[in-house]
C-alpha atoms as a PDB file:
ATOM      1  CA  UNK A   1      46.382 273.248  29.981  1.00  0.00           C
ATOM      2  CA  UNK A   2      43.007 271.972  30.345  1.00  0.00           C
ATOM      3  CA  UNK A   3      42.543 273.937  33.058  1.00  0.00           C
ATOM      4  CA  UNK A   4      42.524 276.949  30.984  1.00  0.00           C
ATOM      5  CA  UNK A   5      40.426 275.429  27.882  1.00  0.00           C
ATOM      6  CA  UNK A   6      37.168 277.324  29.123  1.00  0.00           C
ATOM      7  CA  UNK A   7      38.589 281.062  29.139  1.00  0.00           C
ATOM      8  CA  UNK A   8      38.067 283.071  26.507  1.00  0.00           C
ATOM      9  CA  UNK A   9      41.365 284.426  25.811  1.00  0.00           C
ATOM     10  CA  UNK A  10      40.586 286.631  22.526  1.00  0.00           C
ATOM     11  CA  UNK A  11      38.332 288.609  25.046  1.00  0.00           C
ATOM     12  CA  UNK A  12      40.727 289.091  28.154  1.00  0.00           C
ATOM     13  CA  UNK A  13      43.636 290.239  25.265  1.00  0.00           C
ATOM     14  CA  UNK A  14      41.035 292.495  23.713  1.00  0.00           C
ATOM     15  CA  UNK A  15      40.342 294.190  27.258  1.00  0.00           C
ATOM     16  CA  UNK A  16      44.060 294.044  28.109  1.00  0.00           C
ATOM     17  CA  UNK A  17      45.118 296.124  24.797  1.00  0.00           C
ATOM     18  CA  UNK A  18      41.996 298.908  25.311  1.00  0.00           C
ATOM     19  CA  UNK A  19      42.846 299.414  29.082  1.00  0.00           C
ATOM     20  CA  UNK A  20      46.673 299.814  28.440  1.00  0.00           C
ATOM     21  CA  UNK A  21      45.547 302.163  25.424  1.00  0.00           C
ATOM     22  CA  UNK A  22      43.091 303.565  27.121  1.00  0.00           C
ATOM     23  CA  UNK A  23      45.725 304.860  30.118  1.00  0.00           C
ATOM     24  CA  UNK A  24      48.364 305.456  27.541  1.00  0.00           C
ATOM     25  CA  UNK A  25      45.806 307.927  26.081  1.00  0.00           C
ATOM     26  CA  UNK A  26      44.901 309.671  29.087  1.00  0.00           C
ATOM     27  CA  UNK A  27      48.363 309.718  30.722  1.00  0.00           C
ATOM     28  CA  UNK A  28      49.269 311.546  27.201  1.00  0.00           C
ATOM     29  CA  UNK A  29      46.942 313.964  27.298  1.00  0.00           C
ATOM     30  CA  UNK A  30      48.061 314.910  30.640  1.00  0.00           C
ATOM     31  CA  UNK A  31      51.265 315.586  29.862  1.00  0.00           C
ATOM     32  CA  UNK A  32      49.700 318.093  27.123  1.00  0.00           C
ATOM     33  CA  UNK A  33      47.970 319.445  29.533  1.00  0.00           C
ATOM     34  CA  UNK A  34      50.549 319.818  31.887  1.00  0.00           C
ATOM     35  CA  UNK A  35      52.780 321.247  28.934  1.00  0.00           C
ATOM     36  CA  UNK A  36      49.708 323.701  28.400  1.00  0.00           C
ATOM     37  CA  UNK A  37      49.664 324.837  31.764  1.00  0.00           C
ATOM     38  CA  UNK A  38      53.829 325.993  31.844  1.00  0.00           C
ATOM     39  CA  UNK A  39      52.230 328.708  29.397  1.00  0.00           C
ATOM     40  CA  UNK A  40      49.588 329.897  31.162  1.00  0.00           C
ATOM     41  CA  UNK A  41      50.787 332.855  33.435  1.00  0.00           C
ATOM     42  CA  UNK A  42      49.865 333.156  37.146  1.00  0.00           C
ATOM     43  CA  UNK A  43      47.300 334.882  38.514  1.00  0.00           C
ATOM     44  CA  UNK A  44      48.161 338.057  40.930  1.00  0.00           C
ATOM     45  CA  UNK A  45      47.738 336.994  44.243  1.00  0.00           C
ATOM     46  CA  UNK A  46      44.202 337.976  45.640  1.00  0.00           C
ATOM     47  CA  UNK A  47      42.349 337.775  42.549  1.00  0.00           C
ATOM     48  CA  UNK A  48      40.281 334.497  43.124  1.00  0.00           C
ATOM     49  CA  UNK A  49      39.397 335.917  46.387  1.00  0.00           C
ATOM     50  CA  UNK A  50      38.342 339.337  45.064  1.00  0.00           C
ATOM     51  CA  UNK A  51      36.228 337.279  42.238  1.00  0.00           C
ATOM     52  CA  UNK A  52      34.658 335.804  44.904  1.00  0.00           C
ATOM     53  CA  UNK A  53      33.593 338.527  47.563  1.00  0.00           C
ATOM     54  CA  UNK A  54      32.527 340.568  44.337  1.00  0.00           C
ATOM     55  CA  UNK A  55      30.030 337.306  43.377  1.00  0.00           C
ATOM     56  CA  UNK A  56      28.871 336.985  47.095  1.00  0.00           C
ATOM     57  CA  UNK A  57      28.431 341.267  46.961  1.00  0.00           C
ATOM     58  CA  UNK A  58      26.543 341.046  43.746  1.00  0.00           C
ATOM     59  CA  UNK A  59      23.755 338.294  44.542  1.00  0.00           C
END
């Protein structure tokens, strides 16, 4: 156990705890947003294409 006397364990749990929070945060918030997203309807087909060719037509 010696061995291990000179790391700074506080420190290494610390990081450990804010990194799993940290990706238990954002993996949350994706599923929100993927939950968000079932709502949102669908877009005609064509229209981001038309959005386009009317930006490139109106510069």
């Amino acid at each position: 156990m010696k061995k291990f006397s000179s790391v700074n364990w506080s420190m290494l749990i610390r990081r450990f705890i804010e990194e799993t929070v940290s990706r238990l945060e954002a993996e949350e918030l994706l599923s929100k947003i993927e939950r968000d997203l079932e709502d949102v309807p669908e877009l005609p087909e064509g229209s981001v294409s038309n959005w386009i060719r009317f930006d490139r037509c109106s510069h």
